[in-house]
Protein backbone atom coordinates (compact mmCIF):
# COMPACT_ATOMS: atom_id res chain seq x y z
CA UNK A 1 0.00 0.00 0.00
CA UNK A 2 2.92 2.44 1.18
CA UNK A 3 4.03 2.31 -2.69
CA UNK A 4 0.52 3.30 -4.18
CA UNK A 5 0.96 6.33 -2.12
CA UNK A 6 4.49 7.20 -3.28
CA UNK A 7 3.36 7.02 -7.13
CA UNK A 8 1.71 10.64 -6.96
CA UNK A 9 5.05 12.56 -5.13
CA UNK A 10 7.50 11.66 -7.94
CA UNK A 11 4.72 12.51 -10.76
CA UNK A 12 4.15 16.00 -9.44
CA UNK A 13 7.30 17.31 -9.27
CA UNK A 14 7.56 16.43 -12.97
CA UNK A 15 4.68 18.31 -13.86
CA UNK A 16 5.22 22.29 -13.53
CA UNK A 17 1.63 23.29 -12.51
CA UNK A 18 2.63 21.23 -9.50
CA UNK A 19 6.05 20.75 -8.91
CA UNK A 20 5.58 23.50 -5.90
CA UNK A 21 3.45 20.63 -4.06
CA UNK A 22 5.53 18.19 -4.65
CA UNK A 23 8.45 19.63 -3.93
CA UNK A 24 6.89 19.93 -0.45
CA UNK A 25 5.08 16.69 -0.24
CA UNK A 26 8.75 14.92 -0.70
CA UNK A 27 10.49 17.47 1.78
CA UNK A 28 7.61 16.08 4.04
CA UNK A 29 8.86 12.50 2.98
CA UNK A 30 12.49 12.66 3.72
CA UNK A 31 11.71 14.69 6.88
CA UNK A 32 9.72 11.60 7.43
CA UNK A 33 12.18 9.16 6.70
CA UNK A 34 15.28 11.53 8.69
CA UNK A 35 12.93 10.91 11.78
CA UNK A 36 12.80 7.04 11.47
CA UNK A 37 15.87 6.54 11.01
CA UNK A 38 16.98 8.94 14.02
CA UNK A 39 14.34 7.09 16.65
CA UNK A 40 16.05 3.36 15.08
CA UNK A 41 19.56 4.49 15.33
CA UNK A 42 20.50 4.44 12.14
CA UNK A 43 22.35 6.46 9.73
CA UNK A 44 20.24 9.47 8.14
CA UNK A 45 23.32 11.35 6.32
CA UNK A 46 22.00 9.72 2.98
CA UNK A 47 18.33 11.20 3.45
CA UNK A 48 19.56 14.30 4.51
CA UNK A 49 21.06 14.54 1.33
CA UNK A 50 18.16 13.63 -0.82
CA UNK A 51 16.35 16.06 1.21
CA UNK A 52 19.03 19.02 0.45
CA UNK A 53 19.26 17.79 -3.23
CA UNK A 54 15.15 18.34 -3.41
CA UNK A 55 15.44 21.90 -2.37
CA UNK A 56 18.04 22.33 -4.37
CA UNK A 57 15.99 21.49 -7.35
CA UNK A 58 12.66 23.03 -6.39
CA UNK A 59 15.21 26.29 -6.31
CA UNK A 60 16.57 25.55 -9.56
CA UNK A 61 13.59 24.48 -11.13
CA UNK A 62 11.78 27.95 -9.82
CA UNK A 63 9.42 26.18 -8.09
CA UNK A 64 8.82 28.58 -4.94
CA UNK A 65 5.54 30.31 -5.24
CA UNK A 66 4.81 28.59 -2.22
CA UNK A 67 6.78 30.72 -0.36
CA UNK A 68 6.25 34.10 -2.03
CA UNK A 69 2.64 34.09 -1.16
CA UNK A 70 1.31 37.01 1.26
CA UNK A 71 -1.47 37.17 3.73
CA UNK A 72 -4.16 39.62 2.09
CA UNK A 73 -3.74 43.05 4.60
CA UNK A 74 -6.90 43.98 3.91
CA UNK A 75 -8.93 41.03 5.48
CA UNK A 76 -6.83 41.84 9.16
CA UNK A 77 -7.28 45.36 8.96
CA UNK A 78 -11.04 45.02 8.22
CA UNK A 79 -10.92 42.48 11.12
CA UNK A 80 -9.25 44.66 13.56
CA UNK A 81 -11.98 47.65 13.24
């Protein structure tokens, strides 16, 4: 079952409209995988890695709109009054 899920991650970082979410879905993943192999004792130098090379590609590739997004002003200061 755990490989059905990982079939939709690789697919969209290849496609651009969402390579943003997929960039962050496999962040999620190695963070995942960093964390499992920390509570086992193991060696997570390798995922770290794979992790760093993934934002390293999202960067490349220009896929950061994710983080450029701003909260709308307008909606707090409406809020506030």
């Amino acid at each position: 079952m755990s490989r059905t899920l990982l079939i939709p991650d690789p697919l969209s970082l290849l496609i651009p409209w969402t390579s943003p979410l997929g960039g962050l879905v496999t962040s999620g993943f190695w963070g995942g995988v960093i964390c499992i192999n920390m509570a086992h004792n193991q060696d997570f130098i390798f995922p770290s890695i794979l992790l760093a090379l993934t934002w390293v590609g999202s960067y490349l590739r220009g896929s950061l709109p994710l983080l450029w997004m701003k909260a709308d002003v307008s909606v707090s200061r409406s809020a506030s009054t």
